[in-house]
C-alpha atoms as a PDB file:
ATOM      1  CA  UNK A   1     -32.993  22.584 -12.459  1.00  0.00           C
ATOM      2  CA  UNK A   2     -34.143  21.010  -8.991  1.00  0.00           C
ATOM      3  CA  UNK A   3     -31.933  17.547 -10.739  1.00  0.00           C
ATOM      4  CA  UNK A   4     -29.001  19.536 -11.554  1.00  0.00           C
ATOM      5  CA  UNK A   5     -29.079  21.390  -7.637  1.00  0.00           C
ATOM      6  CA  UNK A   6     -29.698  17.419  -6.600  1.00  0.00           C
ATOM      7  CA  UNK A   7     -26.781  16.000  -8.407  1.00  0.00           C
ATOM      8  CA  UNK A   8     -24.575  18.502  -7.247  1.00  0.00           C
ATOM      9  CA  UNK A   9     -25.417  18.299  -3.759  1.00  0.00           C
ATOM     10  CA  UNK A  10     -24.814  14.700  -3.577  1.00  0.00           C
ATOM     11  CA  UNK A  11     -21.414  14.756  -5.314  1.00  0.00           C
ATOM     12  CA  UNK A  12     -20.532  17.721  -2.497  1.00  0.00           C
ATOM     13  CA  UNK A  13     -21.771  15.225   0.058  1.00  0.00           C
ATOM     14  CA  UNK A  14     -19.792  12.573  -0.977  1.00  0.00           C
ATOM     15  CA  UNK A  15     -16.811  14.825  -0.987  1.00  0.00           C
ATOM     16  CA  UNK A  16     -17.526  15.240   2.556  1.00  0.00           C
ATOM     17  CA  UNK A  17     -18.078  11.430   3.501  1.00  0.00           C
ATOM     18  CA  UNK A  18     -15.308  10.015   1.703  1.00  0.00           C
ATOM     19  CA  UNK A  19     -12.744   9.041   4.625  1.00  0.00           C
ATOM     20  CA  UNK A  20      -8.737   8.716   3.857  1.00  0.00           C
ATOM     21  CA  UNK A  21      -8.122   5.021   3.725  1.00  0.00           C
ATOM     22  CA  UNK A  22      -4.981   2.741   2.700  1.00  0.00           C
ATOM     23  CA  UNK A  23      -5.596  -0.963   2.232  1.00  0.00           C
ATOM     24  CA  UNK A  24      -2.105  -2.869   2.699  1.00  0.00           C
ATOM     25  CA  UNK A  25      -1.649  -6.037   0.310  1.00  0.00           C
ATOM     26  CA  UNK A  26      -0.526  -9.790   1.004  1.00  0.00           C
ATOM     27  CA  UNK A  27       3.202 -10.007   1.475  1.00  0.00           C
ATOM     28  CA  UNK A  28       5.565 -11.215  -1.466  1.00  0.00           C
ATOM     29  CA  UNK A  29       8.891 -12.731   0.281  1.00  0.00           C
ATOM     30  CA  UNK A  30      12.193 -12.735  -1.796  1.00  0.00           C
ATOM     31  CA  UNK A  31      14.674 -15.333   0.050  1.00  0.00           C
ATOM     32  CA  UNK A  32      18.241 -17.352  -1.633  1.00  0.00           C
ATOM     33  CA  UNK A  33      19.482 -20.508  -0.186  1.00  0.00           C
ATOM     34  CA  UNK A  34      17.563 -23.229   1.510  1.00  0.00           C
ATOM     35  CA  UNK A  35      14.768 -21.201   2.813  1.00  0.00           C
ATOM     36  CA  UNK A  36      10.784 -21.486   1.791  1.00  0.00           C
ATOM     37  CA  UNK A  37       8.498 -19.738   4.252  1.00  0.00           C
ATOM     38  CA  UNK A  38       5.145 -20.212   4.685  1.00  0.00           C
ATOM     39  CA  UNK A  39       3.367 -16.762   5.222  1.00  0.00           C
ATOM     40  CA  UNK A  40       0.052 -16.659   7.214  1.00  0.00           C
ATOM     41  CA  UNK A  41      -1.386 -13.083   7.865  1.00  0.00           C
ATOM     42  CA  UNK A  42      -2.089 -13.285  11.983  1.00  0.00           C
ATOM     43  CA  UNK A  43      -4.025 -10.269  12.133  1.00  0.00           C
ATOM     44  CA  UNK A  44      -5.540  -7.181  10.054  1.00  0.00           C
ATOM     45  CA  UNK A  45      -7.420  -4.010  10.255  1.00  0.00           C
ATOM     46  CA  UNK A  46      -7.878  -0.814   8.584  1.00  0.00           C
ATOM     47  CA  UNK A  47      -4.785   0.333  10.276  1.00  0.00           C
ATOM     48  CA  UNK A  48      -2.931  -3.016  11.483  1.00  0.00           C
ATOM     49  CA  UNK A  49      -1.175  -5.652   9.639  1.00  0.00           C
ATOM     50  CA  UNK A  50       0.841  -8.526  11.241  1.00  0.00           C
ATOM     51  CA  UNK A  51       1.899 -11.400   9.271  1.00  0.00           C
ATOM     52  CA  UNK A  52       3.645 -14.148  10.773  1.00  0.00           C
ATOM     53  CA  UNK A  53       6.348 -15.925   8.058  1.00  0.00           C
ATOM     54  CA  UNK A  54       7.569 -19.505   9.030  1.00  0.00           C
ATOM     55  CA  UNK A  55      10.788 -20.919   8.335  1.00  0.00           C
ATOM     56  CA  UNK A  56      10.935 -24.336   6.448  1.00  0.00           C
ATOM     57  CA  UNK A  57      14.476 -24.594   6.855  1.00  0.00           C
ATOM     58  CA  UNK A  58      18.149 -25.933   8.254  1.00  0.00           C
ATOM     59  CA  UNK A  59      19.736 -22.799   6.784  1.00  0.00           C
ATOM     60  CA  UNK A  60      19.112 -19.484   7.342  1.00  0.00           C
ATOM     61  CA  UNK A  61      20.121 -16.372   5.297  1.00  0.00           C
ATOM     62  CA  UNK A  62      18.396 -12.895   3.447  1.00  0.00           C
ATOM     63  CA  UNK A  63      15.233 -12.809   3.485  1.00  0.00           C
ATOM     64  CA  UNK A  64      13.012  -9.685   2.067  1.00  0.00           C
ATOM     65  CA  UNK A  65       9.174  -9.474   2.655  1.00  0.00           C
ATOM     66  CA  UNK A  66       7.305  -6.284   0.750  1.00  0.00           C
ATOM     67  CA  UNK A  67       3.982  -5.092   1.107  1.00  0.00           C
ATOM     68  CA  UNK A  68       1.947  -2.976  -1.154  1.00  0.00           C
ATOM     69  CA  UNK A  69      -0.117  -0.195   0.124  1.00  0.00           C
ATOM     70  CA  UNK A  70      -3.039   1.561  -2.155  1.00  0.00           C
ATOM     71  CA  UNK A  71      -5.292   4.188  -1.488  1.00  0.00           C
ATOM     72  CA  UNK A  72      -8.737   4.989  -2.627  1.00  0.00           C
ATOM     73  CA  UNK A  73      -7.738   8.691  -2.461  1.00  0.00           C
ATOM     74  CA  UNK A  74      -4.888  10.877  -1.763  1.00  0.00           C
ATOM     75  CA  UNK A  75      -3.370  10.558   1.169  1.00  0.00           C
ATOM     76  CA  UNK A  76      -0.792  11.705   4.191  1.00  0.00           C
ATOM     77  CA  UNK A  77       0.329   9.403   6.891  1.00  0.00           C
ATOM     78  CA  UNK A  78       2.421   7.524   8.959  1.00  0.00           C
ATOM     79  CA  UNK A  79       3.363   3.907   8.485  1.00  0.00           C
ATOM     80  CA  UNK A  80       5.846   2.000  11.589  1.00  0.00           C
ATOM     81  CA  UNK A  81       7.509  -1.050  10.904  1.00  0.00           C
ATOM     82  CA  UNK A  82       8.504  -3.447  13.399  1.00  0.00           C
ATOM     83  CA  UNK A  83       9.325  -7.110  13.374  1.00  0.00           C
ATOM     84  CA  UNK A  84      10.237  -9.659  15.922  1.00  0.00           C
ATOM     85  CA  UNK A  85      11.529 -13.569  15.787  1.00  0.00           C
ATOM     86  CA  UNK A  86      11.943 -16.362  17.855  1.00  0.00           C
ATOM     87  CA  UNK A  87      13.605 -20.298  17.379  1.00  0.00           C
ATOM     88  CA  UNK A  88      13.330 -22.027  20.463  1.00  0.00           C
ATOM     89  CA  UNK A  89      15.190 -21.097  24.073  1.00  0.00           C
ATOM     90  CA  UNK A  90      18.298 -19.754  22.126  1.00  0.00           C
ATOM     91  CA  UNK A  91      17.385 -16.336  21.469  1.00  0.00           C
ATOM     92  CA  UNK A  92      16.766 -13.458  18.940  1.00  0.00           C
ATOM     93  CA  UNK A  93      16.132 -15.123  14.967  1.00  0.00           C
ATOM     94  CA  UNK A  94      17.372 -11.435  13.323  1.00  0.00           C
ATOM     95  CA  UNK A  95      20.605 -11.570  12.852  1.00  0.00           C
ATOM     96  CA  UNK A  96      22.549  -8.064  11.793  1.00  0.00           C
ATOM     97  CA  UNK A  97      20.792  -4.607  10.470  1.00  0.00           C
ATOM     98  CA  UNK A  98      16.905  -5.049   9.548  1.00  0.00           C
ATOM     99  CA  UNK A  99      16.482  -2.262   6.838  1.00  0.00           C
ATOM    100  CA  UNK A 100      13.373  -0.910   5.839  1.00  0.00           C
ATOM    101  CA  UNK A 101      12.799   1.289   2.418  1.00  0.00           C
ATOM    102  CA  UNK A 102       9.677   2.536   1.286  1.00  0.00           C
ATOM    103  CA  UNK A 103       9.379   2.303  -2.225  1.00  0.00           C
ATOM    104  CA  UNK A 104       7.250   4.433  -4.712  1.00  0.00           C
ATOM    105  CA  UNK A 105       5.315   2.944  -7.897  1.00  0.00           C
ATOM    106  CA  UNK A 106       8.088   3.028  -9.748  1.00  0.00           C
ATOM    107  CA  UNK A 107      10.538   1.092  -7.808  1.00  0.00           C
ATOM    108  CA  UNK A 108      12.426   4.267  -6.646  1.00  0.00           C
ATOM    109  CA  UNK A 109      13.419   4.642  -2.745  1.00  0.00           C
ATOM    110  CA  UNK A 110      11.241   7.523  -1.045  1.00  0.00           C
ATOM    111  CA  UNK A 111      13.318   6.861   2.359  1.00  0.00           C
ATOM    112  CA  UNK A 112      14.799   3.991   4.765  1.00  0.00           C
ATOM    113  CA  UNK A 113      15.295   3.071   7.632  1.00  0.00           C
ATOM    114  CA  UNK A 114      15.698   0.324  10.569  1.00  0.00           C
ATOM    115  CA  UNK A 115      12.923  -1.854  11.517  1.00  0.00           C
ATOM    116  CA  UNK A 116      11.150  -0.643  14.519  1.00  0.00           C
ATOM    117  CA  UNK A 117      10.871   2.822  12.490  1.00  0.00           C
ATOM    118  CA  UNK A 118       8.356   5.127  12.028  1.00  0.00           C
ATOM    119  CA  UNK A 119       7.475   7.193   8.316  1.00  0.00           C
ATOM    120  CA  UNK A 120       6.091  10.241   8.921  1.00  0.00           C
ATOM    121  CA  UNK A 121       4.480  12.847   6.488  1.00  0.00           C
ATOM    122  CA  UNK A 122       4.593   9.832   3.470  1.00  0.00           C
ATOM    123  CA  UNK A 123       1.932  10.751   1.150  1.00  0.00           C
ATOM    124  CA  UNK A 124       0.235   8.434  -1.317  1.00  0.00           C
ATOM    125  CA  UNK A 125      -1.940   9.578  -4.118  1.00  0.00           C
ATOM    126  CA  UNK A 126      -5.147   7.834  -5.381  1.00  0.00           C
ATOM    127  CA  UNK A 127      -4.545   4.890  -7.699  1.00  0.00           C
ATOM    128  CA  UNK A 128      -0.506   4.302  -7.114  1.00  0.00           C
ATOM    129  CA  UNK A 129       0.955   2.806  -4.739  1.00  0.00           C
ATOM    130  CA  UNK A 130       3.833   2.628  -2.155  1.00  0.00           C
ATOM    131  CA  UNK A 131       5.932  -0.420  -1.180  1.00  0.00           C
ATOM    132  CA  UNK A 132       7.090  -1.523   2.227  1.00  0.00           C
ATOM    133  CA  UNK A 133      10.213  -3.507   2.395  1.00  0.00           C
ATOM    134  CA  UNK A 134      11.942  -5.486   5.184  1.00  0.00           C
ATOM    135  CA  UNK A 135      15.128  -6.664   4.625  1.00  0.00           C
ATOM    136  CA  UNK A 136      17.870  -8.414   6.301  1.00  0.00           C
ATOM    137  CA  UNK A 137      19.128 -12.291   7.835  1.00  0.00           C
ATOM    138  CA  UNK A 138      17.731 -14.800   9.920  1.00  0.00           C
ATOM    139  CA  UNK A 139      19.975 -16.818  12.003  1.00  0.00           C
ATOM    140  CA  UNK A 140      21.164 -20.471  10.521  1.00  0.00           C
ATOM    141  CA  UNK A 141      19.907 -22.958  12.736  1.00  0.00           C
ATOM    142  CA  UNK A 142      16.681 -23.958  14.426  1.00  0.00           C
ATOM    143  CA  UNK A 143      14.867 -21.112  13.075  1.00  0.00           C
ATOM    144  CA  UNK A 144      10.827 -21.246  14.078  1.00  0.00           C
ATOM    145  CA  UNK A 145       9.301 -17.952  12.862  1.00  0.00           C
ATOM    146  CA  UNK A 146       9.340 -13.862  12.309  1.00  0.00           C
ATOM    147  CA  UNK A 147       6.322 -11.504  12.529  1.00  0.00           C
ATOM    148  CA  UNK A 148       5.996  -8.491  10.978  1.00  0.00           C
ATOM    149  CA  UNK A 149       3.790  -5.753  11.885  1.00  0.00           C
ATOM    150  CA  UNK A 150       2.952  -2.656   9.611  1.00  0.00           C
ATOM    151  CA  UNK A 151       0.502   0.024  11.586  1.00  0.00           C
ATOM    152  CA  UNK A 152      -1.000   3.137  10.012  1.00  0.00           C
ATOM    153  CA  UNK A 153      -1.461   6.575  11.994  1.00  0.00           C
ATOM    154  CA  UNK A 154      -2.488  10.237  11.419  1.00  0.00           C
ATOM    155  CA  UNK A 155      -4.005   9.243   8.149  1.00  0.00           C
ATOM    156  CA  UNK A 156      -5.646  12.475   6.371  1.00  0.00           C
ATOM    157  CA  UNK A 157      -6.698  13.050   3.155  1.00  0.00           C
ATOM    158  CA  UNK A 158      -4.429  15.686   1.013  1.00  0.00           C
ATOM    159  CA  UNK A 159      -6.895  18.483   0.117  1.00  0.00           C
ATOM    160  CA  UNK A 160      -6.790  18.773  -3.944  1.00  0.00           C
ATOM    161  CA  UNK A 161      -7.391  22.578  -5.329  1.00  0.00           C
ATOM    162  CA  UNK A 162     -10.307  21.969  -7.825  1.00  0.00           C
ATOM    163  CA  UNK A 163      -9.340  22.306 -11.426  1.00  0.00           C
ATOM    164  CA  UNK A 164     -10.108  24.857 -13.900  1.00  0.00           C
ATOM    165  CA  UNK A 165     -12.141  22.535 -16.321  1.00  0.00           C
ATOM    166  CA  UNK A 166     -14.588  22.374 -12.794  1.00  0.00           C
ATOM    167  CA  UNK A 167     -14.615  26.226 -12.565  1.00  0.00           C
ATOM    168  CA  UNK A 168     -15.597  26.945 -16.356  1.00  0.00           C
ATOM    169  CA  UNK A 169     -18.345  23.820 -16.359  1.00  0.00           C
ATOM    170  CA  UNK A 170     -19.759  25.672 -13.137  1.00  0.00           C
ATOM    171  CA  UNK A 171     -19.338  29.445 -15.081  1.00  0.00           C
ATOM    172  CA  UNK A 172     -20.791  27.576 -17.846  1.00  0.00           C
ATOM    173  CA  UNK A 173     -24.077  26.100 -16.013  1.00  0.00           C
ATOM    174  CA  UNK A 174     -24.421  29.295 -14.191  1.00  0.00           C
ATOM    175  CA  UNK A 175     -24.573  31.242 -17.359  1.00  0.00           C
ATOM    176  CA  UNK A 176     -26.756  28.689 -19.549  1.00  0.00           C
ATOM    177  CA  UNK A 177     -29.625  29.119 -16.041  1.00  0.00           C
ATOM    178  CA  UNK A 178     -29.137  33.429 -16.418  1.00  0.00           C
ATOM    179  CA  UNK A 179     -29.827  33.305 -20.003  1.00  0.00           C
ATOM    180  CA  UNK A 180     -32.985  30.514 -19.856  1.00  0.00           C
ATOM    181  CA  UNK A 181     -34.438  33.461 -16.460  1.00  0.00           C
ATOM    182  CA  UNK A 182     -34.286  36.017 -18.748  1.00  0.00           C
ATOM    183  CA  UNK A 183     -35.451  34.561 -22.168  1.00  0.00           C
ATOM    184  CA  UNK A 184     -38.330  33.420 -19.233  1.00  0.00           C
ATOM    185  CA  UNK A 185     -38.602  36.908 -18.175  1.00  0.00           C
ATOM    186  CA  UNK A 186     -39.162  37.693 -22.242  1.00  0.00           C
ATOM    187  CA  UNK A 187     -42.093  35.705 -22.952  1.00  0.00           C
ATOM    188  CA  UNK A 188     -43.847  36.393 -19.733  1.00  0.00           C
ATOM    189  CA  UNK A 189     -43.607  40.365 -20.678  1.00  0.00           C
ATOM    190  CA  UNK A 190     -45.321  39.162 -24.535  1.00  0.00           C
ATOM    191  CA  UNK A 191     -47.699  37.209 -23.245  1.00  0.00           C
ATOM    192  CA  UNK A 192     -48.982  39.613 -20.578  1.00  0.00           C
ATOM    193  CA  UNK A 193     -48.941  42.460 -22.766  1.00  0.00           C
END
């Protein structure tokens, strides 16, 4: 009995202990034309990502860089996307409308929006997984480089109701201990009588 009250106080402590947390995966980036980058990650955390992706190019065009973001176990929060570039004195590398979507494990859009956005409320359950996605053009000549930054905030773990087979186990174990008291209680009353 004291192993069973052991086991289940440790699996209630580790309830308790187990902390929301998303790990965000090495970029894949999707380009046509003349381009191949080089990707190097400048910087990570257990909320921050920036990766910095260099041009190896005379021509620009699209480029797409995704990101794939797991969790341990389920959980709300916010992601923001931003991204910057440079090439030289000229001026901005982004060219046009950066769009970001946020993908679910299936491929299917969840939402979009423009880089520099913020996704609030997204919610990713334990074992799937959620893709970022930047998309849009880099400027033709003299390109040098783009960074990309992906941040978590308000991350939170989604309370789960606990399921029935839980409930019966526990009726179950609570029953098996009142039946071994009183067959207990039996032989005690034999044996002292």
């Amino acid at each position: 009995m004291k192993k069973l009250l052991l086991g289940v106080c440790l699996m209630l402590a580790s309830f308790v202990l187990n902390a929301a947390s998303i790990t965000i995966g090495n970029p894949s980036v999707t380009t046509s034309g003349f381009f191949s980058p080089t990707v190097t990650q400048a910087y990570q955390s257990s909320t921050l990502r920036i990766d910095d992706v260099r041009s190896g190019y005379l021509l620009g065009g699209p480029i797409s860089v995704a990101w794939e973001l797991e969790a341990t176990q389920d959980t709300r929060f916010s992601l923001g996307v931003f991204g910057s570039g440079t090439y030289g004195m000229n001026g901005s590398l982004l060219l046009g409308p950066w769009t970001v979507s946020i993908l679910n494990g299936q491929g299917e859009v969840l939402t979009t929006g423009v880089l520099g956005s913020v996704f609030d409320d997204l919610v990713l359950q334990a074992g799937d997984t959620i893709t970022a996605v930047v998309a849009g053009s880099i400027r033709l000549i003299g390109s040098r480089s783009f960074t990309t930054t992906l941040f978590l905030s308000n991350l939170e773990s989604v309370e789960l109701p606990l399921p029935a087979a839980i409930w019966l186990f526990g009726s179950v174990l609570l029953g098996g201990w009142a039946v071994r008291r009183r067959s207990q209680k039996r032989v005690r009353l034999i044996c002292t009588a």
